[in-house]
Protein backbone atom coordinates (compact mmCIF):
# COMPACT_ATOMS: atom_id res chain seq x y z
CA UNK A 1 80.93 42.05 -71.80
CA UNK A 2 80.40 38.04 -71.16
CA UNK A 3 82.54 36.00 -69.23
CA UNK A 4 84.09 34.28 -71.53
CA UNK A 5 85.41 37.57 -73.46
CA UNK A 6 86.48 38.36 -69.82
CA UNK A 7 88.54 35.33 -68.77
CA UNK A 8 90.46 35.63 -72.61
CA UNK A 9 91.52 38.65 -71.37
CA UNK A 10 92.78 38.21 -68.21
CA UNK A 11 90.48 40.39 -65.97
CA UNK A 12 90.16 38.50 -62.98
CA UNK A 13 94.09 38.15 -62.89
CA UNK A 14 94.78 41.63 -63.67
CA UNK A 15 91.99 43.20 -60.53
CA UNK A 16 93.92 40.23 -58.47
CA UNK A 17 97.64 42.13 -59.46
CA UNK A 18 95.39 45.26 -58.97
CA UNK A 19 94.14 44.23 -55.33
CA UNK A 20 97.45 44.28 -54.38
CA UNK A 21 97.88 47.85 -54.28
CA UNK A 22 94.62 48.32 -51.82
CA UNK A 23 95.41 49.68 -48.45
CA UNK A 24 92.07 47.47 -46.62
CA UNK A 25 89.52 44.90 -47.13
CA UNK A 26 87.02 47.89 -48.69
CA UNK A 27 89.33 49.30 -51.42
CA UNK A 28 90.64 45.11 -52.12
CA UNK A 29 86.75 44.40 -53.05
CA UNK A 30 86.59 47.41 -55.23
CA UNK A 31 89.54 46.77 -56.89
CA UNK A 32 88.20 42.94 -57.86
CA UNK A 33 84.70 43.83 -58.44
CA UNK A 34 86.04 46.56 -61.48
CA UNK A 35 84.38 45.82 -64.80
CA UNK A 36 84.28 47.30 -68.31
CA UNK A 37 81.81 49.67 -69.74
CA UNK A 38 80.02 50.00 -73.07
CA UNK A 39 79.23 53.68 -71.67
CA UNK A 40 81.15 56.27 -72.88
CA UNK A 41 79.75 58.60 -70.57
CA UNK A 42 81.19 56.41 -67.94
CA UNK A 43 84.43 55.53 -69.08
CA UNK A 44 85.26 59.76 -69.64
CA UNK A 45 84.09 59.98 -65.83
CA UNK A 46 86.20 57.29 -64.59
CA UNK A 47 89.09 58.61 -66.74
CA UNK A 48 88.75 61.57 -65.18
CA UNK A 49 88.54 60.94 -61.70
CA UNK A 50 92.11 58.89 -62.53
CA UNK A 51 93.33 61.45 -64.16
CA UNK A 52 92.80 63.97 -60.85
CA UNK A 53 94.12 60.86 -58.67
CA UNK A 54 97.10 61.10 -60.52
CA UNK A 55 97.70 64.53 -60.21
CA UNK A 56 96.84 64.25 -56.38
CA UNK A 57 99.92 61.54 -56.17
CA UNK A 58 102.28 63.16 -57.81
CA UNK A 59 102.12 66.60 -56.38
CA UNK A 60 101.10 65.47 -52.59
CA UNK A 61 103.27 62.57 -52.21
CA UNK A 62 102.33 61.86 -48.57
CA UNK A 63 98.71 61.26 -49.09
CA UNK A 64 97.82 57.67 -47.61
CA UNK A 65 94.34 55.68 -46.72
CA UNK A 66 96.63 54.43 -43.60
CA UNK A 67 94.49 53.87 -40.53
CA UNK A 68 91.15 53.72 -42.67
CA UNK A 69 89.15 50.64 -41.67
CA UNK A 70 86.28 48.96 -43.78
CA UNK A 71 83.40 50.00 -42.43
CA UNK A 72 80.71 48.20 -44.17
CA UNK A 73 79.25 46.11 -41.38
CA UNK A 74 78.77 49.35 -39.42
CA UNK A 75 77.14 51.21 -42.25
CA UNK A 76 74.85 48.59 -42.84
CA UNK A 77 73.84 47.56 -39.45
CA UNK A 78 73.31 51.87 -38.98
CA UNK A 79 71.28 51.68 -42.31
CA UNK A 80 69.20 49.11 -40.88
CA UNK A 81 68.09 50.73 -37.00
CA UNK A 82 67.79 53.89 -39.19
């Protein structure tokens, strides 16, 4: 999808609502970096997995990310000393 089609519909303000809701730096990057596919395939396996989050929030209310920490830099300075 271009970025024109993108900005008429709002995308960048919706991930910014959607960022909101992220518990760290990590999950806030995901959340704005979200984009629409032309792959069905895809879109059934990302339904899916939000479909099982779903379930996992509404029966096991007291499941949190609190005390996870982005851990990027550390992954990728690991990746790179092998």
């Amino acid at each position: 999808m271009d970025t024109k089609s993108l900005a008429l519909l709002e995308l960048p303000k919706v991930l910014e609502r959607l960022s909101v809701f992220a518990s760290f730096s990590a999950g806030v990057d995901l959340c704005r970096s979200l984009r629409p596919t032309d792959d069905v395939e895809a879109a059934r396996a990302w339904q899916e997995m939000t479909t099982e989050a779903r379930k996992l929030l509404s029966t096991k209310t007291d499941v949190t990310l609190g005390g996870s920490r982005d851990v990027r830099e550390a992954a990728g300075l690991a990746a790179r000393r092998g």
